[in-house]
Protein backbone atom coordinates (compact mmCIF):
# COMPACT_ATOMS: atom_id res chain seq x y z
CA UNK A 1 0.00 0.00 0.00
CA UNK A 2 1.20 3.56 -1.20
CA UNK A 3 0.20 6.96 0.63
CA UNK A 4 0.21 10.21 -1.28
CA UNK A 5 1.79 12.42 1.44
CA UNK A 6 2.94 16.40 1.15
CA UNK A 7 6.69 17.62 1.87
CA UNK A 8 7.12 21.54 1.13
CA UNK A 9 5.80 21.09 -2.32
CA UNK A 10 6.92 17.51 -2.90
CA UNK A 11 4.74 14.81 -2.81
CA UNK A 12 6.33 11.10 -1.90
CA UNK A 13 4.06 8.07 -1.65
CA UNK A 14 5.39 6.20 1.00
CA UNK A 15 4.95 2.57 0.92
CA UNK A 16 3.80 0.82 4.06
CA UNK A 17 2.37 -2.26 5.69
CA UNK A 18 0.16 -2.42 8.78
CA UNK A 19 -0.14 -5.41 11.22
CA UNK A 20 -1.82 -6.43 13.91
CA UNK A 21 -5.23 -5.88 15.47
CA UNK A 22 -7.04 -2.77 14.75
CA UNK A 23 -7.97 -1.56 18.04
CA UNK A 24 -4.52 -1.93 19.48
CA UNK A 25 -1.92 0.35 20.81
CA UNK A 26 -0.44 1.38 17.30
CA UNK A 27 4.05 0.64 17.05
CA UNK A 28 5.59 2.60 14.17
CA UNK A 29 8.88 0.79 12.29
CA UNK A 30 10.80 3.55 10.55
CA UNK A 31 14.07 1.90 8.88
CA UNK A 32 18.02 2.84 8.26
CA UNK A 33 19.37 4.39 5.26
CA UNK A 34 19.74 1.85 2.29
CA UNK A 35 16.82 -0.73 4.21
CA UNK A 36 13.56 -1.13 3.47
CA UNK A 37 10.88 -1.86 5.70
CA UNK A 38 11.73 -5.86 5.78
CA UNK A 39 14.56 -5.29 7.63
CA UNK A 40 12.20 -5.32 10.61
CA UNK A 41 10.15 -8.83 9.59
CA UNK A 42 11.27 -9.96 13.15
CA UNK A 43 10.47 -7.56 15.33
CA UNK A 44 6.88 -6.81 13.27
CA UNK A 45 5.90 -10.76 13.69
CA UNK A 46 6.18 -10.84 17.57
CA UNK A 47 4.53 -7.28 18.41
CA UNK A 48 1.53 -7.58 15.69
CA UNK A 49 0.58 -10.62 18.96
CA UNK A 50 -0.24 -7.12 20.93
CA UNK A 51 0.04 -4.48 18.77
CA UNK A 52 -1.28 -2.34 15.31
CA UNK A 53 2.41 -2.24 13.34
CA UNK A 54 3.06 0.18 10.99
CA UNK A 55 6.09 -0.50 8.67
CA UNK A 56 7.22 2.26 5.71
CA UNK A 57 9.46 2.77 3.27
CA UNK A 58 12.02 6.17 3.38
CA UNK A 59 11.37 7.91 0.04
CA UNK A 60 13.74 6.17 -2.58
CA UNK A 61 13.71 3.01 -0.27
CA UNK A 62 11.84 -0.23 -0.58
CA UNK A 63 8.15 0.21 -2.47
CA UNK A 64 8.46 4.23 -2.06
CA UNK A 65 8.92 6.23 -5.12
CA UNK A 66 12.09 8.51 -5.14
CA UNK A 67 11.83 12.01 -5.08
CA UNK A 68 14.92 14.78 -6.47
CA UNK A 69 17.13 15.26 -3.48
CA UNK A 70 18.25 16.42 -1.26
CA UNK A 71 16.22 15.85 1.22
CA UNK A 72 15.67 17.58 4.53
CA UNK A 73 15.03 16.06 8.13
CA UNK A 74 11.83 18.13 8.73
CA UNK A 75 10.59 16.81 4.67
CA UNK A 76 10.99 13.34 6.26
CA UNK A 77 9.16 13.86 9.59
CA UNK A 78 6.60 15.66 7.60
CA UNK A 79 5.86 12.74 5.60
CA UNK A 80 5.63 10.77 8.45
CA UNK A 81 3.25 12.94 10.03
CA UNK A 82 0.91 12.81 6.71
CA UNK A 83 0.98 9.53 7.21
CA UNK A 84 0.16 9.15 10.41
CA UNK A 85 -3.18 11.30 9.58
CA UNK A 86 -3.81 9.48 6.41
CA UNK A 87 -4.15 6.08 9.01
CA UNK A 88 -6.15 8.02 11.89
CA UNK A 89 -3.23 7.55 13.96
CA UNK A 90 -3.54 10.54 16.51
CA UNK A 91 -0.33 8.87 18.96
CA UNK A 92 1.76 6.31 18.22
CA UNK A 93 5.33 4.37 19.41
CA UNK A 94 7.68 5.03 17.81
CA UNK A 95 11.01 2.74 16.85
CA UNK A 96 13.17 3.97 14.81
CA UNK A 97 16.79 2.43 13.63
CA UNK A 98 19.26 4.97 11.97
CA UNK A 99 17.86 7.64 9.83
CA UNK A 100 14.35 6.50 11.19
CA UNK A 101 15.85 7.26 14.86
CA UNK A 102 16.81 10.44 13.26
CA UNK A 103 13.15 10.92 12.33
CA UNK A 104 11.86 9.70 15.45
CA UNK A 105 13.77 12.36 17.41
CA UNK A 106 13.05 15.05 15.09
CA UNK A 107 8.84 13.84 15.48
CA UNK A 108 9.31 13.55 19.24
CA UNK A 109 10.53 17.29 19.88
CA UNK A 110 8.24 19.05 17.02
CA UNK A 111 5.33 16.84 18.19
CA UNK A 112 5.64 15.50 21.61
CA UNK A 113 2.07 15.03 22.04
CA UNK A 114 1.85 12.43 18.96
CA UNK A 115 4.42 10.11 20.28
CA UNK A 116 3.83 7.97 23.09
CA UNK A 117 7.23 5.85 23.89
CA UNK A 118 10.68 6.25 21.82
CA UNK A 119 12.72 3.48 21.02
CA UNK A 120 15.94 4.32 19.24
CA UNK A 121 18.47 1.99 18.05
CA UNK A 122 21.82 2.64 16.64
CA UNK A 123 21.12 6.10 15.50
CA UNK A 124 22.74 9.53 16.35
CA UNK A 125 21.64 13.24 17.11
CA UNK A 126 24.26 14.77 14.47
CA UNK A 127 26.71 12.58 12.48
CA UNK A 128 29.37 14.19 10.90
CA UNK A 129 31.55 14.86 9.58
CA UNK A 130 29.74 16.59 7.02
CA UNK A 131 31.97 16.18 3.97
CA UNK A 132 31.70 12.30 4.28
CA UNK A 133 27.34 12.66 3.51
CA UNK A 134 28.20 14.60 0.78
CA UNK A 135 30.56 12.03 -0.97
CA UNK A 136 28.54 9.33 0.01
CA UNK A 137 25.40 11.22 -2.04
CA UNK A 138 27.59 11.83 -4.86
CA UNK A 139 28.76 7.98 -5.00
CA UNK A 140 25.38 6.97 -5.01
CA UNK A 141 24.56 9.02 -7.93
CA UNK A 142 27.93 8.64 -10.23
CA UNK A 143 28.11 4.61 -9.30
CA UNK A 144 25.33 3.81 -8.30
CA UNK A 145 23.53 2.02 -4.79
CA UNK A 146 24.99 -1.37 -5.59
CA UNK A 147 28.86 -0.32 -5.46
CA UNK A 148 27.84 0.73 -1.68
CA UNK A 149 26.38 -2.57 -0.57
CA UNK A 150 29.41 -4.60 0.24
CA UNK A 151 30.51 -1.99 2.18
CA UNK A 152 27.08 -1.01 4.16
CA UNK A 153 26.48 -4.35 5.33
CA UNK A 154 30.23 -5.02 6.78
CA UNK A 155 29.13 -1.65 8.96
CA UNK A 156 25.99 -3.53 9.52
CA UNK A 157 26.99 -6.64 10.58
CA UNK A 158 29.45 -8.44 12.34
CA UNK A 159 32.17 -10.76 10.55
CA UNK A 160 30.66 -13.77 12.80
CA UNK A 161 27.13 -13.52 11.74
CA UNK A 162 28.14 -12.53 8.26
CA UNK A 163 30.10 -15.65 7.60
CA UNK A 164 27.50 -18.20 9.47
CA UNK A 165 24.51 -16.82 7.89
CA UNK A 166 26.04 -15.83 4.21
CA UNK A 167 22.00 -15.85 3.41
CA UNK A 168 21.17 -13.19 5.28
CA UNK A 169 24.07 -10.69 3.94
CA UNK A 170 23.45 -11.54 0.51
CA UNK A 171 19.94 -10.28 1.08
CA UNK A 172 21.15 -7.07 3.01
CA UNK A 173 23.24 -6.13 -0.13
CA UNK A 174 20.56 -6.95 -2.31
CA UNK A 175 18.66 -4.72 -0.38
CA UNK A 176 20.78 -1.69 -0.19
CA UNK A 177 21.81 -2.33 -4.39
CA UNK A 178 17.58 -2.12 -4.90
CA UNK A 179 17.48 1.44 -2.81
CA UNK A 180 16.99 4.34 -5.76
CA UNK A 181 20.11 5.91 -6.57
CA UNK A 182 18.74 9.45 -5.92
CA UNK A 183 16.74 8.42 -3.09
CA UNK A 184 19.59 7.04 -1.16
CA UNK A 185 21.86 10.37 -2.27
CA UNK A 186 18.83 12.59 -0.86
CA UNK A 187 18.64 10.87 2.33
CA UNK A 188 22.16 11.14 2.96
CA UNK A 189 22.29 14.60 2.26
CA UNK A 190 19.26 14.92 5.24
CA UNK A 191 21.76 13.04 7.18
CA UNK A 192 24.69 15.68 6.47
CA UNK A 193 22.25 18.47 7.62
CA UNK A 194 20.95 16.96 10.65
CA UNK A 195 21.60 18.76 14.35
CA UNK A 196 19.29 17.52 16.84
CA UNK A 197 21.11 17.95 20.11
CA UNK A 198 19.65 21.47 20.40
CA UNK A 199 15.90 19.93 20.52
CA UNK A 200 16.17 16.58 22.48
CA UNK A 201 15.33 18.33 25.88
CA UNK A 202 12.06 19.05 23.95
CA UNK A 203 11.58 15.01 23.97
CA UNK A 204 9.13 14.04 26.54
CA UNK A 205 8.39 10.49 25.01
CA UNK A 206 9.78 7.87 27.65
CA UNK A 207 13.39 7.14 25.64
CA UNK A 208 15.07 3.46 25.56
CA UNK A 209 18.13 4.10 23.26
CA UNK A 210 19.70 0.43 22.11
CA UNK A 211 23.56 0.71 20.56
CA UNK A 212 25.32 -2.06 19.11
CA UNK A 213 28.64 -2.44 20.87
CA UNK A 214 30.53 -3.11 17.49
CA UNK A 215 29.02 -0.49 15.91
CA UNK A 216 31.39 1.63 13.58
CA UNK A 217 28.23 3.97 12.15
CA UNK A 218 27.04 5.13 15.04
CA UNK A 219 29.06 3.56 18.54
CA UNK A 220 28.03 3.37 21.67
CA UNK A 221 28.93 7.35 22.62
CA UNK A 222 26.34 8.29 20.44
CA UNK A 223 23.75 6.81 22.45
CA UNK A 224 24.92 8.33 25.45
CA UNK A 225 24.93 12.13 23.90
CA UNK A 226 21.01 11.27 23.03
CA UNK A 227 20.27 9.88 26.27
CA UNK A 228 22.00 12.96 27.89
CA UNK A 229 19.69 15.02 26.39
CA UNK A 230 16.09 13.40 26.39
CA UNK A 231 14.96 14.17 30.21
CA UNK A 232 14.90 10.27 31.56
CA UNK A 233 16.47 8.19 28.93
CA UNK A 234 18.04 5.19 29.06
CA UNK A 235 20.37 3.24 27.46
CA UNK A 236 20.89 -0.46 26.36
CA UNK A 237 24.15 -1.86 24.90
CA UNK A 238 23.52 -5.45 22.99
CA UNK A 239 27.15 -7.21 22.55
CA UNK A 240 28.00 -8.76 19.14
CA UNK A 241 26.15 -6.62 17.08
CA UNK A 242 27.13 -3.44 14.46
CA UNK A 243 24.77 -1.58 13.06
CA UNK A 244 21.54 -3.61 12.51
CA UNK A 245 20.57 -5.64 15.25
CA UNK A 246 17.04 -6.14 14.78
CA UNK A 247 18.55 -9.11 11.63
CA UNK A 248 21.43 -9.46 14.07
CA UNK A 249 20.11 -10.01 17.25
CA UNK A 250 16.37 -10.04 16.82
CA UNK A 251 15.31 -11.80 20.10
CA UNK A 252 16.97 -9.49 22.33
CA UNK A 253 15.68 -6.38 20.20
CA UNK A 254 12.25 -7.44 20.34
CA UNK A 255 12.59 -8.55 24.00
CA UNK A 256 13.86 -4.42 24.71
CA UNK A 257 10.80 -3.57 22.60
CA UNK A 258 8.37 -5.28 24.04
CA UNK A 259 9.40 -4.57 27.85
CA UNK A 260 9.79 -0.77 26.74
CA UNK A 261 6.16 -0.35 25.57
CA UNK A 262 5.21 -2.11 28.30
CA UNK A 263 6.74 0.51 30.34
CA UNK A 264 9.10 -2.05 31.90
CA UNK A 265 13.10 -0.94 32.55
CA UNK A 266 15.16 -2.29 30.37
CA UNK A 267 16.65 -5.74 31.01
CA UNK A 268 20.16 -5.44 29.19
């Protein structure tokens, strides 16, 4: 399913999916840069049990149409927000990986009363340094997404789980080498441009903030500038993972999920 949905004067259908009973609690799944919104089939199967799931696809990514970049932060969270009224949905969750953590802050400070709880996992407030966005955007439009794959998923994975489950990387690079060329450029650029440490404190969503210890994207100290600036945050470190844990460690992901919504303290 594709939602006609209003950025400035750009209009991106985003692609979506949506799970679970109607009259539940309702979970948004926003995705990382070069994903699309299967990179979450884990987590989405065990919380449609209790709750309405909401899956997209960033503009450029998965089933969503690209749009000319570049792309801004406040585009993306608008998007979202169009969304979010095309579905009824007055409040949500929100979980957010990467650039959809990015958007999940940015939602959370401009809109505290539509999100509920904040999950964010292996994202950052501002990423730098800048230069690195910009070359990254250019690559993807003079090569192209596939001559970024190999590369993404050895940030997104460990060596270990890449090498036992040779499956399940093939797939992620499939993945990323599918993700529009100028889709992927634009999002990076909204990535480049990103400073949310001067808005967290307007958070008031409860905040569980999961980092891979492995990590090279976004480490560990990332999570603990966000959760020093969201009033009450908390952090939880998963071992052997990088970048994507919900495909690397999906149990203990959707164990944090679930006991966050619940409105339980993290276990880990």
């Amino acid at each position: 399913m594709t939602h006609s949905s209003r950025a400035g004067d750009r209009v991106t259908p985003l692609h979506h999916l949506v799970e679970g009973p109607t009259d539940a609690p309702v979970v948004v799944l926003s995705g990382s840069l070069g994903a699309d919104l299967t990179m979450w089939d884990a987590q989405a199967s065990a919380l449609a049990e209790r709750f309405r799931v909401v899956r997209y696809d960033h503009p450029g990514h998965g089933g969503s149409p690209s749009r000319p970049g570049p792309y801004a932060l406040d585009d993306l969270g608008a998007e979202v927000f169009a969304l979010h009224d095309h579905l009824g949905l007055e409040r949500t969750h929100w979980v957010g990986l990467s650039l959809g953590g990015m958007v999940g802050m940015w939602l959370a400070a401009h809109a505290p009363e539509r999100i509920d709880r904040l999950t964010l996992v292996c994202t950052s407030a501002q990423l730098g340094p800048p230069e690195d966005w910009t070359e990254r955007a250019a690559a993807a439009r003079r090569d192209g997404t596939g001559a970024l794959a190999e590369a993404t998923v050895e940030r997104w994975l460990t060596p270990e789980f890449a090498e036992a489950h040779p499956d399940v990387a093939d797939r992620m690079k499939g993945m990323v080498a599918s993700t529009d060329d100028e889709g992927y450029a634009g999002c990076a650029e909204a990535i480049r441009d990103m400073d949310l440490l001067p808005v967290l404190g307007q958070v008031r969503a409860p905040t569980l903030v999961i980092a891979g210890l492995q990590d090279p994207s976004t480490p560990p100290d990332h999570a603990v500038h966000i959760a020093a600036g969201i009033p009450g945050a908390r952090i939880a470190v998963l071992d052997s993972a990088r970048h994507v844990p919900t495909v690397e460690r999906p149990e203990a992901v959707t164990e944090l999920l679930r006991e966050h919504l619940d409105g339980y303290a993290p276990s880990v």
